[in-house]
C-alpha atoms as a PDB file:
ATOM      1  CA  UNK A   1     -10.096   8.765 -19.048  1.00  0.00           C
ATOM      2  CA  UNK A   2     -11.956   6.792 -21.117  1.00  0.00           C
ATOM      3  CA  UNK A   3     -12.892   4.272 -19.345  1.00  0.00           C
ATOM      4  CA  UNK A   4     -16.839   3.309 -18.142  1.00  0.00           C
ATOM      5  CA  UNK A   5     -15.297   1.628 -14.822  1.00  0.00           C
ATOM      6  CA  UNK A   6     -16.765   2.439 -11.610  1.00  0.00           C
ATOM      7  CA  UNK A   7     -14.314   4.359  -9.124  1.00  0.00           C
ATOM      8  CA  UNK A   8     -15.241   4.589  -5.330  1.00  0.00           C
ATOM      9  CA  UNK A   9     -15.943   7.809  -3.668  1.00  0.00           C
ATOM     10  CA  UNK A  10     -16.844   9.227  -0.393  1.00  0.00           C
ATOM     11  CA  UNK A  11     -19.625  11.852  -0.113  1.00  0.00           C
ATOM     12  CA  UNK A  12     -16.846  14.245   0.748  1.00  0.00           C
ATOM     13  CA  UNK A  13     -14.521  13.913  -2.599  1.00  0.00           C
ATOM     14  CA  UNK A  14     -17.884  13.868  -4.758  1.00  0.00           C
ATOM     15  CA  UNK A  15     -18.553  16.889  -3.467  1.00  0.00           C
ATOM     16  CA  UNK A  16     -15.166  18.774  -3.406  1.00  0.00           C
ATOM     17  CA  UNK A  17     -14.363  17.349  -7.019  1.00  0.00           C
ATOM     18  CA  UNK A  18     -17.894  18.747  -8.063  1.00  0.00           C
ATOM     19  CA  UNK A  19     -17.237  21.995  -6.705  1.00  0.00           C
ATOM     20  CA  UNK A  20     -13.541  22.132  -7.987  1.00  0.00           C
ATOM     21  CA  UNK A  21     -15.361  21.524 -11.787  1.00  0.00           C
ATOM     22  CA  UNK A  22     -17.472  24.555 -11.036  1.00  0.00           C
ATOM     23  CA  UNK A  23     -14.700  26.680 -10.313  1.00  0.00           C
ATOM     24  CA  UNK A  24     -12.594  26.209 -13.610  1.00  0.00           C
ATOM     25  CA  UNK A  25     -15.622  26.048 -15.659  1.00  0.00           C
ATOM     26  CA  UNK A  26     -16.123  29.856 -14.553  1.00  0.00           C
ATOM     27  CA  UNK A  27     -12.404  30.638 -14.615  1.00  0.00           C
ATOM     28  CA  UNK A  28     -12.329  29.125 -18.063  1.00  0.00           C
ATOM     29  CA  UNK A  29     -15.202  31.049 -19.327  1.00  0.00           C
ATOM     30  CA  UNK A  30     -14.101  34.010 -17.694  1.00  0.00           C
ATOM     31  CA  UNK A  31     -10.734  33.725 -19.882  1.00  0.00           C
ATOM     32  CA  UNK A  32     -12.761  33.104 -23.058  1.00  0.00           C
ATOM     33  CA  UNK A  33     -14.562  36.080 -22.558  1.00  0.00           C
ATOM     34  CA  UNK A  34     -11.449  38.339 -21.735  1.00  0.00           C
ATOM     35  CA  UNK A  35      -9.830  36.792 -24.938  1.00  0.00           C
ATOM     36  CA  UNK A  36     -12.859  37.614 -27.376  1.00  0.00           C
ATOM     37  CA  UNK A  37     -13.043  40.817 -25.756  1.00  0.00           C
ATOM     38  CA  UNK A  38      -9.119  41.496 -26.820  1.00  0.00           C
ATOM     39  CA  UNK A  39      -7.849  41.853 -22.576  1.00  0.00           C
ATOM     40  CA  UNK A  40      -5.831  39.162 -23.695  1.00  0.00           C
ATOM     41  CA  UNK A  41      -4.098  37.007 -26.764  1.00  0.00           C
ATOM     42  CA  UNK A  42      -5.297  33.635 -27.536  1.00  0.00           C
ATOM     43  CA  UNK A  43      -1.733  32.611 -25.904  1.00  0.00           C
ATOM     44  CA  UNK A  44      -3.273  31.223 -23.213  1.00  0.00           C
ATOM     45  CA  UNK A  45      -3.746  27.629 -25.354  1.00  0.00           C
ATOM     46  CA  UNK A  46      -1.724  25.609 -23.000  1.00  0.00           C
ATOM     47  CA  UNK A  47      -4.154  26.946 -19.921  1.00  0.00           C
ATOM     48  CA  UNK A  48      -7.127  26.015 -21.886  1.00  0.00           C
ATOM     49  CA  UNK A  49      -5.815  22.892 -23.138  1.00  0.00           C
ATOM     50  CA  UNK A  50      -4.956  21.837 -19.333  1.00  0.00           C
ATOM     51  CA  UNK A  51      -8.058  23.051 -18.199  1.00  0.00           C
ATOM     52  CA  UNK A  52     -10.184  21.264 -20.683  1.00  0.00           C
ATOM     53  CA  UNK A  53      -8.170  18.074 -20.132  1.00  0.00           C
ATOM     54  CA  UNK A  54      -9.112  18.800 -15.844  1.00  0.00           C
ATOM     55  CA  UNK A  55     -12.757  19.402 -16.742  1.00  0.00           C
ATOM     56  CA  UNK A  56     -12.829  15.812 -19.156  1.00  0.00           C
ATOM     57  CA  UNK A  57     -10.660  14.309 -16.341  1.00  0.00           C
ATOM     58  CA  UNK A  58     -13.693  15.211 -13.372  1.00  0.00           C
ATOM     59  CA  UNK A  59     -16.320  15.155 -15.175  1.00  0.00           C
ATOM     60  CA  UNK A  60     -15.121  11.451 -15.954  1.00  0.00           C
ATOM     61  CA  UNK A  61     -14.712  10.567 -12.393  1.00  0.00           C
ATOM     62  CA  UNK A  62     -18.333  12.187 -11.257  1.00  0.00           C
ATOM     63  CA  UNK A  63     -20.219  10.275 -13.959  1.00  0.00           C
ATOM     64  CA  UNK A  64     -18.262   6.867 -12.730  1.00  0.00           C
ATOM     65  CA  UNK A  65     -18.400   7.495  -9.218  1.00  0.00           C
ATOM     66  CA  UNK A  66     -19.944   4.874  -6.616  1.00  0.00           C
ATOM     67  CA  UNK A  67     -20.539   7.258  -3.904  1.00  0.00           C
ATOM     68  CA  UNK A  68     -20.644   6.970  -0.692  1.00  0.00           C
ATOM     69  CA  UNK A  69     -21.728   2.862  -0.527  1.00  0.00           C
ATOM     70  CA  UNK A  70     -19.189   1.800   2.056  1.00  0.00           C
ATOM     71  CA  UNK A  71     -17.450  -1.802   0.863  1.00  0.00           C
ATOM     72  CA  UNK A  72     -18.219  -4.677   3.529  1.00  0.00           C
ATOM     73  CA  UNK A  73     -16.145  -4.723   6.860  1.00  0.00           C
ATOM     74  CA  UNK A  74     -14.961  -8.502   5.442  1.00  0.00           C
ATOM     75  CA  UNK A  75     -10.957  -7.046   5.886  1.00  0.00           C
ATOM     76  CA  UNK A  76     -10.686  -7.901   2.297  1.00  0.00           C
ATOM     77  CA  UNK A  77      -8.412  -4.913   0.158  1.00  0.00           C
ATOM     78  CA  UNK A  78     -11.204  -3.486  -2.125  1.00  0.00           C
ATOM     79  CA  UNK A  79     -11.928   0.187  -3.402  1.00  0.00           C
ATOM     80  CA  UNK A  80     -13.152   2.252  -0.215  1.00  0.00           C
ATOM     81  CA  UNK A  81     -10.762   0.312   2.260  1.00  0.00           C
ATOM     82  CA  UNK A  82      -8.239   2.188   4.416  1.00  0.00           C
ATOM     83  CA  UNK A  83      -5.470  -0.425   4.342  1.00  0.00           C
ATOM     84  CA  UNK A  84      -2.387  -0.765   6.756  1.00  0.00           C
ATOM     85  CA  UNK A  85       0.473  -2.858   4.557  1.00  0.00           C
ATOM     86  CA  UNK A  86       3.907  -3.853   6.193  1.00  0.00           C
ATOM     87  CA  UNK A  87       6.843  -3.610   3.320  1.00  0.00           C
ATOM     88  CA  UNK A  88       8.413  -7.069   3.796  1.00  0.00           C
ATOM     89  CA  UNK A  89      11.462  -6.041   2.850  1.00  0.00           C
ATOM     90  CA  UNK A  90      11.796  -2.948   5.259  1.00  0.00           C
ATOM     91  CA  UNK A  91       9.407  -3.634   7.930  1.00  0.00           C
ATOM     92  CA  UNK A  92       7.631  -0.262   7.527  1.00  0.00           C
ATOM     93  CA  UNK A  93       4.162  -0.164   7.583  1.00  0.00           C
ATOM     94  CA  UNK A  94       2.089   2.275   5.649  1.00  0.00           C
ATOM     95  CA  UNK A  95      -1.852   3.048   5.907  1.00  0.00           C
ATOM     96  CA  UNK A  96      -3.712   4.210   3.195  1.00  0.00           C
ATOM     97  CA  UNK A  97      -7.011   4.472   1.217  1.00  0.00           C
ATOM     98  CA  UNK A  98      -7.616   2.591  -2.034  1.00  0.00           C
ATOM     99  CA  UNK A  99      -9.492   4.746  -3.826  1.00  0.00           C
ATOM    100  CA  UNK A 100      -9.315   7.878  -6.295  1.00  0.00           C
ATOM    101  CA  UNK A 101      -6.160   9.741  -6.673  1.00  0.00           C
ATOM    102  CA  UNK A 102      -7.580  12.822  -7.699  1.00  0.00           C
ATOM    103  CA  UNK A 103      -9.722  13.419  -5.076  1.00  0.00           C
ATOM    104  CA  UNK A 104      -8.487  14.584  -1.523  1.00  0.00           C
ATOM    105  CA  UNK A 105      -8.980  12.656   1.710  1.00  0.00           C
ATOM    106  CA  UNK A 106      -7.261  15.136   3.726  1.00  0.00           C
ATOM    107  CA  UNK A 107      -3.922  13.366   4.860  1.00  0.00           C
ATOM    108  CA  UNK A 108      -4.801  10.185   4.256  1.00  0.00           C
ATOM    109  CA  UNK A 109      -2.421   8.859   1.285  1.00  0.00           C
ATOM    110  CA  UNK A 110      -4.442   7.262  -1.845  1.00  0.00           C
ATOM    111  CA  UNK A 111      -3.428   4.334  -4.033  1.00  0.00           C
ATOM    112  CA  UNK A 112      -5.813   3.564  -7.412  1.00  0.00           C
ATOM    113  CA  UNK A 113      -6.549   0.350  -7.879  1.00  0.00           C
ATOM    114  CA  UNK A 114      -4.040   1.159 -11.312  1.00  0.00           C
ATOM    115  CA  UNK A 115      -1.388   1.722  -8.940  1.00  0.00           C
ATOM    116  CA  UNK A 116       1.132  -1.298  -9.191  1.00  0.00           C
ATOM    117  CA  UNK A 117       0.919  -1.453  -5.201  1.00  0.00           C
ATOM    118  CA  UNK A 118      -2.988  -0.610  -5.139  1.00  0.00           C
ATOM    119  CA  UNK A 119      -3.540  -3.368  -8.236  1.00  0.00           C
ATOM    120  CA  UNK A 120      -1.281  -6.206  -6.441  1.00  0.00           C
ATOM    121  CA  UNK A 121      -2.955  -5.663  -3.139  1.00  0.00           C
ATOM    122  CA  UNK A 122      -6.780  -5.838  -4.454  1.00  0.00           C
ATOM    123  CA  UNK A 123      -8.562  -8.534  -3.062  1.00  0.00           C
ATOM    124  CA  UNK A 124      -6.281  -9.628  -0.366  1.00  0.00           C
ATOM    125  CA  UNK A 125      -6.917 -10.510   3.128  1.00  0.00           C
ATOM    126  CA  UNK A 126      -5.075  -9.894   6.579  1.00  0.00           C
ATOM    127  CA  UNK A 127      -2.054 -11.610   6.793  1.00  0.00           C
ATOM    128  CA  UNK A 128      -1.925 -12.486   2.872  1.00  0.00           C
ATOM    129  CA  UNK A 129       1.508 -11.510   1.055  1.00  0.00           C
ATOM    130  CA  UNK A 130       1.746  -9.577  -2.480  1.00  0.00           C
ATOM    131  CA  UNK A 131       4.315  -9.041  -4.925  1.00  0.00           C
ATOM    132  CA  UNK A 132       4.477  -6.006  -7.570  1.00  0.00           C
ATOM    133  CA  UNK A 133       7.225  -4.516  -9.968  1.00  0.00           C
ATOM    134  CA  UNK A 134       7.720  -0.724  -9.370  1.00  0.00           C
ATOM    135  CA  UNK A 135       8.196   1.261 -12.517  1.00  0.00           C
ATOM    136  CA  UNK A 136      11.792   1.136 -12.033  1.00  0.00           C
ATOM    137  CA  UNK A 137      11.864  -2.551 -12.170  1.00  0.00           C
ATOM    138  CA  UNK A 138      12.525  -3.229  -8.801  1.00  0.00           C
ATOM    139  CA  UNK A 139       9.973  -5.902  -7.427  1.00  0.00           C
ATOM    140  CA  UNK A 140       8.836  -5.051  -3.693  1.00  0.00           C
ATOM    141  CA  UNK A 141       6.483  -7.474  -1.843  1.00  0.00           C
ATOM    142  CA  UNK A 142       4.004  -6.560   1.084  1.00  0.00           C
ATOM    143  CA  UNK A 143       1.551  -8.073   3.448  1.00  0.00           C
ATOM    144  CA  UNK A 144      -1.765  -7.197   4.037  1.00  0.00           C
ATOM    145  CA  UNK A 145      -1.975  -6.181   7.983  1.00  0.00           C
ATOM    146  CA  UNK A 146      -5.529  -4.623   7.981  1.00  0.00           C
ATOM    147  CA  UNK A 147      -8.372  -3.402   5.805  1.00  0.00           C
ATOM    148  CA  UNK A 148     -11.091  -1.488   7.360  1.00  0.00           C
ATOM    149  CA  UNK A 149     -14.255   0.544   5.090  1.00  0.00           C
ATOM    150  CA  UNK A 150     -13.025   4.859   5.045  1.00  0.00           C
ATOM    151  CA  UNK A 151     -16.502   5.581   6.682  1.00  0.00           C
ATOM    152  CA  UNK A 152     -15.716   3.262   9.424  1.00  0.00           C
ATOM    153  CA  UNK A 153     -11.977   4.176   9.790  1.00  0.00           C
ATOM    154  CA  UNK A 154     -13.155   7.906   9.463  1.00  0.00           C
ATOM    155  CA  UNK A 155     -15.734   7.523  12.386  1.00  0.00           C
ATOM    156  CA  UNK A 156     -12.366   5.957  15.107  1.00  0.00           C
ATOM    157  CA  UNK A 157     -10.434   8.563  13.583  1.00  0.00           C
END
């Protein structure tokens, strides 16, 4: 991620995603060591290189993160709204938090704003009707049913 955009966060996913960076930083170090000291062969390149590319990938998301300032109750789809879409074509309805994918909000399904759902519903309001192309091609549309801020929608929950 290379990329200086901000990415909303709650408190919560800060603090898990900080702790999660902690953890492979020691289990990374910890395999360095046991390599140099010969308990095992530099094999291990694909661990490291996944683990380095997990420690860029956090550390990326901590230094952009907007934590914690819940968006305005204004119903409008932004980053930090738990939205409730109805599939036009289907009639199911789906709830879910616009936010970061890589950080966990316990059940609560997340969309990025990258997402071709999470980018075609930004900035909508109740009742307002999007279109977006799935990677397959396909081309679903949705409406907008509600949009409430996570710390709100966390506090009913």
């Amino acid at each position: 991620m290379t990329t200086t955009q901000s990415v909303w966060m709650s408190p919560q996913a800060y603090r898990r995603l900080q702790s999660e960076l902690g953890s492979i930083r020691k289990s990374r170090a910890a395999a360095v060591a046991a390599v140099a000291d010969g308990d095992i062969d530099e094999s291990n390149g694909t661990v490291q290189r996944a683990w380095q590319t997990r420690i860029q990938r956090i550390n990326d998301l901590l230094v952009n993160a907007v934590v914690g300032r819940q968006p305005p109750d204004d119903g409008v789809a932004e980053p930090g709204m738990v939205l409730s879409v109805r599939y036009d074509g289907t009639g199911e309805t789906e709830t879910f938090l616009l936010g970061v994918r890589d950080a966990e909000y316990g059940d609560l399904e997340v969309y990025s704003t990258q997402s071709p759902l999470g980018a075609a519903i930004t900035g909508a309001r109740p009742g307002e009707r999007r279109t977006y192309t799935l990677p397959s091609g396909d081309v679903l549309s949705v409406t907008l049913l509600k949009a409430v801020p996570y710390g709100i929608c966390q506090a009913d929950g």
